[in-house]
C-alpha atoms as a PDB file:
ATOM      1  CA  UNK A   1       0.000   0.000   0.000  1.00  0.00           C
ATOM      2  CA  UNK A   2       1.284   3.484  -0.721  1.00  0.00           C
ATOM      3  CA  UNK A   3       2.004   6.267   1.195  1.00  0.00           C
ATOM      4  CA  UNK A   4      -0.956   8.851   1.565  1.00  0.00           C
ATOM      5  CA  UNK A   5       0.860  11.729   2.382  1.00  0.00           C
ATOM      6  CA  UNK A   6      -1.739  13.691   4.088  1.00  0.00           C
ATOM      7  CA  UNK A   7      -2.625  11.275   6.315  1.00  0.00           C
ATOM      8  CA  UNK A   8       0.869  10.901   7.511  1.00  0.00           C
ATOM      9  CA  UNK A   9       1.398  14.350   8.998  1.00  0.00           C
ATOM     10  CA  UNK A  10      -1.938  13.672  11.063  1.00  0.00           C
ATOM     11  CA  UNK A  11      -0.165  10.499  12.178  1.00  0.00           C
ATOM     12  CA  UNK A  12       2.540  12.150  13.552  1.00  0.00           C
ATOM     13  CA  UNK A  13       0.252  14.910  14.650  1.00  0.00           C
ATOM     14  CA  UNK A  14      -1.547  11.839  16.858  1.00  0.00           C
ATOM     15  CA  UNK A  15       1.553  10.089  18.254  1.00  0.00           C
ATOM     16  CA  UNK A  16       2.616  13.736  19.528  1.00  0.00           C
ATOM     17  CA  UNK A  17      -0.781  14.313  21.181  1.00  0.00           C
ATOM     18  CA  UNK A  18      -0.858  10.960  22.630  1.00  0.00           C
ATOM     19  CA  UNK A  19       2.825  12.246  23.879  1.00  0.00           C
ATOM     20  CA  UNK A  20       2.269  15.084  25.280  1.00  0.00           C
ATOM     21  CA  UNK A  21      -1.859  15.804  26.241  1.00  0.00           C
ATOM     22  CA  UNK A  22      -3.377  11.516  26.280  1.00  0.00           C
ATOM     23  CA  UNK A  23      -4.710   9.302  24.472  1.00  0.00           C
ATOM     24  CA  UNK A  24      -8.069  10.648  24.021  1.00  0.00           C
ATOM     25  CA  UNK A  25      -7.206  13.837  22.007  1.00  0.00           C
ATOM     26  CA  UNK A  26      -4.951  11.592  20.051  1.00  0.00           C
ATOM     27  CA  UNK A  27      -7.710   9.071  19.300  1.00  0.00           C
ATOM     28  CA  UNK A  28     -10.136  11.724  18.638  1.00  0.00           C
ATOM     29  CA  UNK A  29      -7.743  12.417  15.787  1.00  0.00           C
ATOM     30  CA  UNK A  30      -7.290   9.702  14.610  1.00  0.00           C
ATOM     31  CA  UNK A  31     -10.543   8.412  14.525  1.00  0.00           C
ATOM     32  CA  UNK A  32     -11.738  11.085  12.438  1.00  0.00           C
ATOM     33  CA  UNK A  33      -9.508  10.021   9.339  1.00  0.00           C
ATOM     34  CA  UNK A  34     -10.671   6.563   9.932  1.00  0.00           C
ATOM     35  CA  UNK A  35     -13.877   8.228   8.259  1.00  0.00           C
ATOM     36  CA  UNK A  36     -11.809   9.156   5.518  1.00  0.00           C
ATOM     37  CA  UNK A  37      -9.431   6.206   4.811  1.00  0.00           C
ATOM     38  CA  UNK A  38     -11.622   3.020   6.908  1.00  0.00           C
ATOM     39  CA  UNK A  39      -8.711   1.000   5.181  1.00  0.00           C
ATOM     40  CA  UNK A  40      -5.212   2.659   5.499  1.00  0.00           C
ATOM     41  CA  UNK A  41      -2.830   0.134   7.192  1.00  0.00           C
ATOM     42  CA  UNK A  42      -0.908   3.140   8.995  1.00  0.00           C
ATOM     43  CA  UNK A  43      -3.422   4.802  10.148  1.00  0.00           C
ATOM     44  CA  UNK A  44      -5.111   1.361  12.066  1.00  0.00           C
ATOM     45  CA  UNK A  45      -1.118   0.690  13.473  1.00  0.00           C
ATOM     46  CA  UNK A  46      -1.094   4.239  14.423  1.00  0.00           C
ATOM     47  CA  UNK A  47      -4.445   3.703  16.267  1.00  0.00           C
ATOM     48  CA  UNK A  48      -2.838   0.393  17.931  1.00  0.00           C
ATOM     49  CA  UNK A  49       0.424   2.034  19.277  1.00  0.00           C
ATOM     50  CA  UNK A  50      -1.962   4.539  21.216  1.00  0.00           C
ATOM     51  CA  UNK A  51      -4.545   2.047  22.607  1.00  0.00           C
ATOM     52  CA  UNK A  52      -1.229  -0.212  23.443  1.00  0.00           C
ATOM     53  CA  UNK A  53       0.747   2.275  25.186  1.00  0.00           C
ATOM     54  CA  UNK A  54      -1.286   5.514  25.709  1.00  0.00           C
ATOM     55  CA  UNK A  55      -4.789   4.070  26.320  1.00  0.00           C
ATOM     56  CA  UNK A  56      -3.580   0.950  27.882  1.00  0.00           C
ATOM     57  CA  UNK A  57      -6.846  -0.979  26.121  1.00  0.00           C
ATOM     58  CA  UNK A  58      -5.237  -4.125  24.946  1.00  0.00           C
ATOM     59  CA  UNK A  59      -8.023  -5.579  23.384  1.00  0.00           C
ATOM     60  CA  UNK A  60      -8.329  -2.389  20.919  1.00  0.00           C
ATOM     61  CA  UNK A  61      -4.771  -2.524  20.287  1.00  0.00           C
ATOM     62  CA  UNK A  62      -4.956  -5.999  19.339  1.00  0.00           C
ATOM     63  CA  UNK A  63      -8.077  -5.324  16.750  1.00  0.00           C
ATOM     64  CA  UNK A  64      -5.979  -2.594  14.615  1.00  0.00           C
ATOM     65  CA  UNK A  65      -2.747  -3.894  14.580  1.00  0.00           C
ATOM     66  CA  UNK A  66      -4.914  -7.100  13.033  1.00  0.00           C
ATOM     67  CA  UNK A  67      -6.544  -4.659  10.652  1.00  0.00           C
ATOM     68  CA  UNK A  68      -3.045  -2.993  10.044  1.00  0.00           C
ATOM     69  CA  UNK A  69      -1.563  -5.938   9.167  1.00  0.00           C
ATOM     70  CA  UNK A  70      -4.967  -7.241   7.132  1.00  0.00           C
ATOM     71  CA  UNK A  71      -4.860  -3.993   4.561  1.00  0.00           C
ATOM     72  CA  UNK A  72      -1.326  -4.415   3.992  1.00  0.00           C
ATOM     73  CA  UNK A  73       0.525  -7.646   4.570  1.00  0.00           C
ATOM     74  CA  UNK A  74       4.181  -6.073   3.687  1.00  0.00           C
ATOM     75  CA  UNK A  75       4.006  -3.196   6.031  1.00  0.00           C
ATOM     76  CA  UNK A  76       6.514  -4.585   8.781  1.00  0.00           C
ATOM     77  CA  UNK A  77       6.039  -2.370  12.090  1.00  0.00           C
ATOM     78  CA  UNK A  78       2.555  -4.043  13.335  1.00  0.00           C
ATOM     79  CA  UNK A  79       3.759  -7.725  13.104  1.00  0.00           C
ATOM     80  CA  UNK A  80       6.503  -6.317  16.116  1.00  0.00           C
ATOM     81  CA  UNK A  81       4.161  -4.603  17.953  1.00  0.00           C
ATOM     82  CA  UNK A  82       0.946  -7.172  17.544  1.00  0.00           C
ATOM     83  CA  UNK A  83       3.718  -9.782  19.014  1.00  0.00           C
ATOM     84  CA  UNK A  84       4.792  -7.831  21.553  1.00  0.00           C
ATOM     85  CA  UNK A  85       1.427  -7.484  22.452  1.00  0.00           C
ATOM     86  CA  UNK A  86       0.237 -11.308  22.673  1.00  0.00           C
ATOM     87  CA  UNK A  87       3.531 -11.938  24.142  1.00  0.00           C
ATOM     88  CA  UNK A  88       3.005 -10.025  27.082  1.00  0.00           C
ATOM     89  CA  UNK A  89      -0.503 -11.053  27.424  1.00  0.00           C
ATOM     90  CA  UNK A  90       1.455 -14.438  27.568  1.00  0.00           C
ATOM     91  CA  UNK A  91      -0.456 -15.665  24.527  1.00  0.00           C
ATOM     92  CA  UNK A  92       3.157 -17.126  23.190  1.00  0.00           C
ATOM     93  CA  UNK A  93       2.439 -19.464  20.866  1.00  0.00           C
ATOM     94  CA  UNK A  94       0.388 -16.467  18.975  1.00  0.00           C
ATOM     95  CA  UNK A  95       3.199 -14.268  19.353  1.00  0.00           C
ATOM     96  CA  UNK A  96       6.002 -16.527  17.577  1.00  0.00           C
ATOM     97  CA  UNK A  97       3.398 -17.012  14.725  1.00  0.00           C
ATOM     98  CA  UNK A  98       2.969 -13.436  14.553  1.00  0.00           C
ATOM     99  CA  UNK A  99       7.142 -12.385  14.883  1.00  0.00           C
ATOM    100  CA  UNK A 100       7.525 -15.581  12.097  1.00  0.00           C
ATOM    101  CA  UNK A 101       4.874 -14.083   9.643  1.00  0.00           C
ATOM    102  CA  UNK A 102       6.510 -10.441  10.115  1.00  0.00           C
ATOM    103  CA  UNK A 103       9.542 -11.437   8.921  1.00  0.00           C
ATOM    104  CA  UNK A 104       8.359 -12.048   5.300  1.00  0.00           C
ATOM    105  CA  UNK A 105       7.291  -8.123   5.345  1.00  0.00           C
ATOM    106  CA  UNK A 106       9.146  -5.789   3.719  1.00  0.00           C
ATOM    107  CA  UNK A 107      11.638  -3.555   5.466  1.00  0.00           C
ATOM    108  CA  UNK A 108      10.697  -5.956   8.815  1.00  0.00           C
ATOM    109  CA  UNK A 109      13.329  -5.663  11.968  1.00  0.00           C
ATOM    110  CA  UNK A 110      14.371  -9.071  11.201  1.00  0.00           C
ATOM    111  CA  UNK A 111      16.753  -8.852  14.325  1.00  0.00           C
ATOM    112  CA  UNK A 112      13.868  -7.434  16.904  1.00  0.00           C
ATOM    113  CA  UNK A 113      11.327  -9.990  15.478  1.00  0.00           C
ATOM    114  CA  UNK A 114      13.793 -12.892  15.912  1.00  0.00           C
ATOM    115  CA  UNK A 115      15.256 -11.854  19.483  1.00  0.00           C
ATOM    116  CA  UNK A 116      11.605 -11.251  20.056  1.00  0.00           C
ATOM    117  CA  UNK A 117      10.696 -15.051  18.999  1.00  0.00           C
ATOM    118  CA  UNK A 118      13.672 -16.068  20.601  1.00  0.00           C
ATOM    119  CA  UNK A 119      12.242 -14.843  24.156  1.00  0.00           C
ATOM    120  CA  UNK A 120       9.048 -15.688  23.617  1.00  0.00           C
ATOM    121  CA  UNK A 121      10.244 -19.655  23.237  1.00  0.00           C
ATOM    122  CA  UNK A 122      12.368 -19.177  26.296  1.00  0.00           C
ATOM    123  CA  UNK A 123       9.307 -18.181  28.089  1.00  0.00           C
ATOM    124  CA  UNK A 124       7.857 -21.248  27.116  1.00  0.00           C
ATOM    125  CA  UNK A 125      10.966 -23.261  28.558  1.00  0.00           C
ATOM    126  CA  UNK A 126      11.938 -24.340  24.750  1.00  0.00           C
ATOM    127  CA  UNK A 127      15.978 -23.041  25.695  1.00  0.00           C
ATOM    128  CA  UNK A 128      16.984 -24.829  22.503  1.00  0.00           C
ATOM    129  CA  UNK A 129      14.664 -22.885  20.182  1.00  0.00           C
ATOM    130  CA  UNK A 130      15.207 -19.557  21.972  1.00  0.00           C
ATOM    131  CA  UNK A 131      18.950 -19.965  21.664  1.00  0.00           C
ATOM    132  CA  UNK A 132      18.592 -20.703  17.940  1.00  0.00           C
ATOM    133  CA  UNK A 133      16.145 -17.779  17.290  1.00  0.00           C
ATOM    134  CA  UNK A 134      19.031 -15.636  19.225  1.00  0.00           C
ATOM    135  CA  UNK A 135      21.381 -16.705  17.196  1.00  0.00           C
ATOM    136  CA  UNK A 136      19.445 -15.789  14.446  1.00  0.00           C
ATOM    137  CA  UNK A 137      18.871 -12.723  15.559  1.00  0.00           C
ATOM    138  CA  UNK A 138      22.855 -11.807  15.933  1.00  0.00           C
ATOM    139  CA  UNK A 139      22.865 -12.231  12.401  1.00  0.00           C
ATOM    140  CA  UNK A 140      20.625  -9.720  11.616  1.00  0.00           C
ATOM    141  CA  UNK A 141      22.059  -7.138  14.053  1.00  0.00           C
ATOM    142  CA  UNK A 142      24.507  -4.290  13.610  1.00  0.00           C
ATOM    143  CA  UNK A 143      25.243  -2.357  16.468  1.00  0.00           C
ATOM    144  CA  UNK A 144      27.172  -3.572  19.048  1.00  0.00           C
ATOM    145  CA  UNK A 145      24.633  -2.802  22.218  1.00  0.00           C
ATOM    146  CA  UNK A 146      22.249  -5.220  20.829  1.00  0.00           C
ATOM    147  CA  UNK A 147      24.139  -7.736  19.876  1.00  0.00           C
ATOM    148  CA  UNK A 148      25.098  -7.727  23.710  1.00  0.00           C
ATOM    149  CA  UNK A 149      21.959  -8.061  24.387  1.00  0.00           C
ATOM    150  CA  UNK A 150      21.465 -10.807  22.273  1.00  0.00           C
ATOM    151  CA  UNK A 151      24.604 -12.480  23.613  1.00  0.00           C
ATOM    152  CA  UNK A 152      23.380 -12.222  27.114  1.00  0.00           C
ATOM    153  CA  UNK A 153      19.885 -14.249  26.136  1.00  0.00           C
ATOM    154  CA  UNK A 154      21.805 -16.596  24.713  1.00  0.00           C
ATOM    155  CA  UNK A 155      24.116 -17.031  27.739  1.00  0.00           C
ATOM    156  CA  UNK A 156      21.192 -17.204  30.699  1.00  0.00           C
ATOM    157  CA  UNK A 157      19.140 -19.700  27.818  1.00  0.00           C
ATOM    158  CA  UNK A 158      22.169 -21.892  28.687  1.00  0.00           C
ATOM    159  CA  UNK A 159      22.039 -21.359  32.051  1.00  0.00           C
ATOM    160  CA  UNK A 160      18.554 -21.899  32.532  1.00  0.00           C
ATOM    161  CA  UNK A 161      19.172 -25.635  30.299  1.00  0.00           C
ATOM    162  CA  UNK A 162      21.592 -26.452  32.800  1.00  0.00           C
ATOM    163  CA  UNK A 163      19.120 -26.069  35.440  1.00  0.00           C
END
């Protein structure tokens, strides 16, 4: 899906309300242009990211990054945060299904979605799995901070198999 560049500068107009004055100017915003454009994949993921953090309505979050990622299958950013999402709701096996689908999008964070699988597996007590999804995930990576990070899953994985 392209790029409707009037809608984006509302986006950004919403993220910044939800910022600085809530969620409910922000969604007031943004549901206007839902009016406008029911089926514009940024515009439901935009929705999401304020229900998810802002609003704190999970359930809501959960319906547009679905819709997001329904109206435009290659647009990478909701498959992170829809997994993210039924991760922490410790709906796991959801999440890896989700991270695994988002990494056939284009432009995905093939490193974040992997090291994202990765601890969603370890959460499930699969140490073998997580470690190779971490390793996965260093391949993908290129800055040093994160690949630390990586490194460290991969070490307390290990640890935990001993155990």
């Amino acid at each position: 899906m392209k790029k409707i560049e009037w809608i984006e500068e509302y986006l950004e107009e919403g993220l910044r309300l939800a910022a600085e004055e809530g969620h409910e100017p922000s969604l007031k915003l943004l549901e206007k242009l839902l009016y406008e454009e029911p089926g514009y994949s940024r515009l439901h993921h935009t929705i999401g990211i304020v229900y998810f953090y802002y609003a704190e309505k999970i359930e809501l979050a959960e319906q547009h990054f679905r819709l997001a990622i329904r109206f435009d299958e290659k647009f990478a950013e909701p498959y992170w945060y829809l997994g993210k999402l039924l991760s922490d709701d410790e709906r796991l096996d959801e999440a890896i299904e989700i991270f695994q689908r988002g990494m056939k999008a284009k432009r995905a964070r093939k490193a974040e979605l992997l090291n994202e699988a990765g601890r969603a597996y370890e959460l499930k007590r699969k140490f073998k799995t997580a470690i190779r999804h971490y390793r996965k995930a260093l391949g993908y990576s290129a800055e040093l901070w994160n690949c630390l990070a990586i490194e460290q899953s991969i070490k307390r994985c290990k640890r935990k198999q001993k155990n």
